[in-house]
N, C-alpha and C. Protein backbone atom coordinates (compact mmCIF):
# COMPACT_ATOMS: atom_id res chain seq x y z
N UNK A 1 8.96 10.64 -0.63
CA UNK A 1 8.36 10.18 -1.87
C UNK A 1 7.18 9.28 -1.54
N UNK A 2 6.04 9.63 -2.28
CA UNK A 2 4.95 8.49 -1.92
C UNK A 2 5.16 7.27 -3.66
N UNK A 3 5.30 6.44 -2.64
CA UNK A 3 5.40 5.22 -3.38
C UNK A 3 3.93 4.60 -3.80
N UNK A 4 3.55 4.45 -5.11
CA UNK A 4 2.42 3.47 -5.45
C UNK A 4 1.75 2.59 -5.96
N UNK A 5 1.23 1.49 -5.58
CA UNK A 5 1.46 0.40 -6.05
C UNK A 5 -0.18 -0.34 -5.83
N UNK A 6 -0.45 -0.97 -7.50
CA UNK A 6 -1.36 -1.18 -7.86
C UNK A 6 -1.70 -2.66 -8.39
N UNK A 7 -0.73 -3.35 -8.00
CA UNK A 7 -0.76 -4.94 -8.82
C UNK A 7 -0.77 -5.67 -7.39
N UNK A 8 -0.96 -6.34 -7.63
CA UNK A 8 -1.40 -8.04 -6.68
C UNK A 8 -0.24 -8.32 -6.48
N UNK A 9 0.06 -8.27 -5.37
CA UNK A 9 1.64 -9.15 -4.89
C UNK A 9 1.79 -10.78 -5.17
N UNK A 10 0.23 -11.05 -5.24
CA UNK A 10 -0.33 -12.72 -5.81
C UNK A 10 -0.11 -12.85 -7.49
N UNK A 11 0.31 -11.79 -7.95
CA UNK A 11 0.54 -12.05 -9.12
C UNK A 11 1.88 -11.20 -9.69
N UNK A 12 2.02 -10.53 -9.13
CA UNK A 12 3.44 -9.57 -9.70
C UNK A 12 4.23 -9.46 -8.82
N UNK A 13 5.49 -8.69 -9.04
CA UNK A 13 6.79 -8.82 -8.02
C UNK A 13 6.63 -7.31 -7.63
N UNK A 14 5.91 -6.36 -8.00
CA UNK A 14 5.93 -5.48 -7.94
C UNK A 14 5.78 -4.62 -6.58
N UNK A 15 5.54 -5.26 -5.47
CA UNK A 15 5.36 -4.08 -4.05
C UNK A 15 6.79 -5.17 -3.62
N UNK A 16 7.39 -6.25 -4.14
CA UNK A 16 8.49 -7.02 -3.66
C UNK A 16 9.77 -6.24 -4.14
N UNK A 17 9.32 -5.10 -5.36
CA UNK A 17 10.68 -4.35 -5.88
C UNK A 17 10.34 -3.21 -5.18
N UNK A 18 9.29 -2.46 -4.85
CA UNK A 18 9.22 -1.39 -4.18
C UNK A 18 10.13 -1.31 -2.96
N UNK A 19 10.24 -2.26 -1.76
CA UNK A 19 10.39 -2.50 -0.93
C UNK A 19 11.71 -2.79 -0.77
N UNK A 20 12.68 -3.03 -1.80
CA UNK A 20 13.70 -3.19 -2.01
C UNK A 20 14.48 -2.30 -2.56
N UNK A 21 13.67 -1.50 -3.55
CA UNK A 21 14.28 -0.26 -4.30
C UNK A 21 14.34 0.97 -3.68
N UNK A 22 12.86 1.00 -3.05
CA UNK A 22 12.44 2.13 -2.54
C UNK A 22 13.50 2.95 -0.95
N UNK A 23 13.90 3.75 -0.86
CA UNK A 23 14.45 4.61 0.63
C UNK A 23 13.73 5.33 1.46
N UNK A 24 12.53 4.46 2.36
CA UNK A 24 11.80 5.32 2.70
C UNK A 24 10.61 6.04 2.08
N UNK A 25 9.81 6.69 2.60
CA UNK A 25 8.50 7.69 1.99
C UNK A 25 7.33 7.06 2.62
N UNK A 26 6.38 6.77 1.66
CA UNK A 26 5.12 6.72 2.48
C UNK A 26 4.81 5.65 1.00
N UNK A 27 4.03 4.17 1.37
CA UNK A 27 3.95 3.23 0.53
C UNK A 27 1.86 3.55 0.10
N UNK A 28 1.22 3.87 -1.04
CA UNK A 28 -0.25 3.51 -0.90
C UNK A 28 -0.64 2.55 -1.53
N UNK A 29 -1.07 1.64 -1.38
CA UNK A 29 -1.49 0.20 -2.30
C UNK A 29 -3.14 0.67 -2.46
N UNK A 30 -3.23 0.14 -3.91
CA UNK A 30 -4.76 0.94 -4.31
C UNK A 30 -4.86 -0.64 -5.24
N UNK A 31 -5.93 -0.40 -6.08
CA UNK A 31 -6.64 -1.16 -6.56
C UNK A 31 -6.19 -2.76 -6.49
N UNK A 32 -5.65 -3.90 -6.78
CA UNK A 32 -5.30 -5.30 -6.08
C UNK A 32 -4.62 -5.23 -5.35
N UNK A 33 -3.29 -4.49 -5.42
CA UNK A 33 -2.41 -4.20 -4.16
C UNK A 33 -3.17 -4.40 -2.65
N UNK A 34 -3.97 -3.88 -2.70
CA UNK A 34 -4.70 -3.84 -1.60
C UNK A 34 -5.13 -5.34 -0.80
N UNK A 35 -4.74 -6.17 -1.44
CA UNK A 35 -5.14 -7.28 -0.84
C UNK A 35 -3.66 -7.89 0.43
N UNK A 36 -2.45 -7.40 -0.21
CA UNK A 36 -1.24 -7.39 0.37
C UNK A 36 -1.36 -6.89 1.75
N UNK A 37 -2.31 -5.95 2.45
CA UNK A 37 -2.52 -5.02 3.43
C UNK A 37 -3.58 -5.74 4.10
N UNK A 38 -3.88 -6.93 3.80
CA UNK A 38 -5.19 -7.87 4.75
C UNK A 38 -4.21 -9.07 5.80
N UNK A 39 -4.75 -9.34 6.71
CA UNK A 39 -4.42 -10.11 7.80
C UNK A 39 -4.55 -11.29 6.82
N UNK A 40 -3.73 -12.26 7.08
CA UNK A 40 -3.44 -13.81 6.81
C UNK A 40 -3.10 -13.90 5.20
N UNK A 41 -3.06 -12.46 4.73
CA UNK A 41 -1.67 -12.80 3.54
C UNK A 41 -0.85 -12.81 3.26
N UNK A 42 0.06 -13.61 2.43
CA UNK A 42 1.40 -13.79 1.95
C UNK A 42 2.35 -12.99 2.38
N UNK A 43 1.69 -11.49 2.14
CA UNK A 43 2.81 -10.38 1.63
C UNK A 43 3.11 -9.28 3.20
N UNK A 44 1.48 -9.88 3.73
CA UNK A 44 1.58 -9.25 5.90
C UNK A 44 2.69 -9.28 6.24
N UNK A 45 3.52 -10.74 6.58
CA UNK A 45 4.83 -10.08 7.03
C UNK A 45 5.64 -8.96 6.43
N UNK A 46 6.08 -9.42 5.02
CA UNK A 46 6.84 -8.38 4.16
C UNK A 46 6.44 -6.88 4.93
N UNK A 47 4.98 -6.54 4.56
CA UNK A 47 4.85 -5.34 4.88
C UNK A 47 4.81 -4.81 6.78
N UNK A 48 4.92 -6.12 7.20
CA UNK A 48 5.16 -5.59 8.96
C UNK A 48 6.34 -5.45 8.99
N UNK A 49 7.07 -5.54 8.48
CA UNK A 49 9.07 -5.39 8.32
C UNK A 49 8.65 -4.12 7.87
N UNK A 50 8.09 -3.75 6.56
CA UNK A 50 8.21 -2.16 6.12
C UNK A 50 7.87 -1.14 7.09
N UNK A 51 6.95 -1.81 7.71
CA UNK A 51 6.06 -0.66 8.59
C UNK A 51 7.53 0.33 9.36
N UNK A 52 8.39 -0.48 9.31
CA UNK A 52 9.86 0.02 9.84
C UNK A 52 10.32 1.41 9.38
N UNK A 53 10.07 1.04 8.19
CA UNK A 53 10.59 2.05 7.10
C UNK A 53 9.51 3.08 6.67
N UNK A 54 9.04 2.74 6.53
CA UNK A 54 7.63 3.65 5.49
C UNK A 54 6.01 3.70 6.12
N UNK A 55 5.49 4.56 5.93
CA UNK A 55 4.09 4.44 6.20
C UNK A 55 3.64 4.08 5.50
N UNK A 56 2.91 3.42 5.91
CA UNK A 56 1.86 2.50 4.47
C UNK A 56 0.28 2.68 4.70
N UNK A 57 -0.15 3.21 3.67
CA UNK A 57 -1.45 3.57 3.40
C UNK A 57 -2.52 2.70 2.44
N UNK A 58 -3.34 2.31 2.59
CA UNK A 58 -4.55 1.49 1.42
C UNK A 58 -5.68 2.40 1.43
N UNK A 59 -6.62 2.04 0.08
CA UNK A 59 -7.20 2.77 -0.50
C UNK A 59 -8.55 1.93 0.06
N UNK A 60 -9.09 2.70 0.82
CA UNK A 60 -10.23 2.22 1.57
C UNK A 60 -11.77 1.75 0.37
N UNK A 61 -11.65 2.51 -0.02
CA UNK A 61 -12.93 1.92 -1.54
C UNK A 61 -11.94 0.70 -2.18
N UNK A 62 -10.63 0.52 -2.32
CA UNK A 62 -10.75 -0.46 -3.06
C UNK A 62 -11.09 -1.80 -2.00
N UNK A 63 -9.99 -1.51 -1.02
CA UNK A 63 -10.80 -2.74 -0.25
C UNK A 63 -11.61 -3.04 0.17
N UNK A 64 -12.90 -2.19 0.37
CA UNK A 64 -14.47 -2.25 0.66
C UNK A 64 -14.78 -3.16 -0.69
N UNK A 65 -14.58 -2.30 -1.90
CA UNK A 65 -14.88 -3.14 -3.27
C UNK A 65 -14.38 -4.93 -3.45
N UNK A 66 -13.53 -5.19 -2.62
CA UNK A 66 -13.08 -6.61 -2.61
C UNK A 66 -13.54 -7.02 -1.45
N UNK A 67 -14.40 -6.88 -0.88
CA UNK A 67 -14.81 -7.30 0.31
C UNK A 67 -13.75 -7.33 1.64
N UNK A 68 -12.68 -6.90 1.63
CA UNK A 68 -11.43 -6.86 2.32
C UNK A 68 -11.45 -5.85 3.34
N UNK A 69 -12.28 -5.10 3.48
CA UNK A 69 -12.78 -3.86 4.53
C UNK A 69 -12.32 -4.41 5.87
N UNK A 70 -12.75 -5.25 6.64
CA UNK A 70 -12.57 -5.78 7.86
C UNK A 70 -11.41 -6.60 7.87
N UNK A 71 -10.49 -7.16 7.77
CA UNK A 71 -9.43 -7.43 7.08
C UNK A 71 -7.93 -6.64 7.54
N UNK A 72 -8.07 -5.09 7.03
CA UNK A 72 -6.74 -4.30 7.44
C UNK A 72 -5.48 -4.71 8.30
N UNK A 73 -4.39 -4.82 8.30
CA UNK A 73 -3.51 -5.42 9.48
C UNK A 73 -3.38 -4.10 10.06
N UNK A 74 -3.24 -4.42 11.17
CA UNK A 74 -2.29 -3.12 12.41
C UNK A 74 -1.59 -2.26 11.47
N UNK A 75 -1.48 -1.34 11.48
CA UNK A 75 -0.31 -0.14 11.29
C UNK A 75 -0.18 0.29 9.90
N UNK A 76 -1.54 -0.10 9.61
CA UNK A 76 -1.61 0.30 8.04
C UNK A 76 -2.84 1.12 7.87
N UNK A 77 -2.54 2.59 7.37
CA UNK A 77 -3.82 3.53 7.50
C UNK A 77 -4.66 3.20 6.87
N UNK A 78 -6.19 3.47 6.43
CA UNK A 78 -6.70 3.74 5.62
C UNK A 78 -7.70 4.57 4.97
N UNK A 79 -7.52 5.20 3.45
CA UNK A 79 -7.20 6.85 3.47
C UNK A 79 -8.53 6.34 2.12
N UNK A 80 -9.71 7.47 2.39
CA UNK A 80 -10.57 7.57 1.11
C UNK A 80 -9.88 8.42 -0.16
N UNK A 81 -10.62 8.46 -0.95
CA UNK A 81 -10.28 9.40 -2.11
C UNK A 81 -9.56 10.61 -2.13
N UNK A 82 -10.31 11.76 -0.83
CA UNK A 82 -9.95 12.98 -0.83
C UNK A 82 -7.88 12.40 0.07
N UNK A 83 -7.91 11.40 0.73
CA UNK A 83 -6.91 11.80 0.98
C UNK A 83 -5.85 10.68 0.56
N UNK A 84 -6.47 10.29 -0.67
CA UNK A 84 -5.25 9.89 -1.98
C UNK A 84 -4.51 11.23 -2.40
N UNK A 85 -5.75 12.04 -2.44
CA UNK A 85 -5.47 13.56 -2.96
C UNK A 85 -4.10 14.14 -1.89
N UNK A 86 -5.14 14.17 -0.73
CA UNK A 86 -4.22 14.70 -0.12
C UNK A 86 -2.17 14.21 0.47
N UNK A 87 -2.11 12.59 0.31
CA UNK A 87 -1.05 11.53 0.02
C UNK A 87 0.12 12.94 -1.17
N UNK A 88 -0.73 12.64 -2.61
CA UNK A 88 0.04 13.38 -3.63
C UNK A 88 0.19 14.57 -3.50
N UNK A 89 -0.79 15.51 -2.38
CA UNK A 89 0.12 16.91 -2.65
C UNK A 89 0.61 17.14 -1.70
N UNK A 90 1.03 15.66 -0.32
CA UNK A 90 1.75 16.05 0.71
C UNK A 90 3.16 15.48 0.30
N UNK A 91 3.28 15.08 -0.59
CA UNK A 91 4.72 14.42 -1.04
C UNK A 91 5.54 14.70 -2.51
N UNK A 92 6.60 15.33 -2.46
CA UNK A 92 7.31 15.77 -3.49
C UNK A 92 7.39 15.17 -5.11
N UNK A 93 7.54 13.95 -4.55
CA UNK A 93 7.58 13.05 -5.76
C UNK A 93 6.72 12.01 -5.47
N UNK A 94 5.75 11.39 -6.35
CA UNK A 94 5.25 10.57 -6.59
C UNK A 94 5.77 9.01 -7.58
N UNK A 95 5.91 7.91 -7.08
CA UNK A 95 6.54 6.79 -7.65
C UNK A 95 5.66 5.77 -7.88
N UNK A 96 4.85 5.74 -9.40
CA UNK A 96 3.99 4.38 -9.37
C UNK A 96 4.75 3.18 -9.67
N UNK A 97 4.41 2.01 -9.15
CA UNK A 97 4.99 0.73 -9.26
C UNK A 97 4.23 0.15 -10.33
N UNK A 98 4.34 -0.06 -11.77
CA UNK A 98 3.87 -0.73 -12.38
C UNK A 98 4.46 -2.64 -12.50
């Protein structure tokens, strides 16, 4: 299942329930989410524990758009548009985290 998640971990609980709910799949953080996937934030550890579990992917335009481009932690891909595309038609089910 690709898991996805679009809210600010600085403001919602929302990649904190993913991570707990979720069994595995492949995690993509896109539009604020994306800040969760930068070196020296809050949510870095959380997601270096996931890296255990899940692949985790960010949405390379959004974090260029936040200035967060250079930033990325270790072991977290990052995938343009065409292969958001390609994320959803490599995975059965799709799960947005609102």
């Amino acid at each position: 299942m690709l898991h996805i998640v679009n809210k600010s971990s600085l403001e919602r609980n929302t990649l904190d329930s993913c991570l707990r709910v979720a069994n595995g799949g492949a995690i993509l953080l896109i539009e604020d989410a994306v800040y969760a996937a930068t070196k020296g934030n809050e949510a870095e550890a959380k997601l270096r524990d996931a890296l255990a579990r899940f692949k985790i992917y960010v949405l390379g335009p959004d974090l260029d758009a936040r200035g967060m481009g250079d930033r990325i932690m270790e072991g977290v891909s990052t995938v343009d548009y065409g292969g958001f595309v390609d994320l959803v038609a490599e995975h059965k089910n799709c799960q947005s985290w609102l």
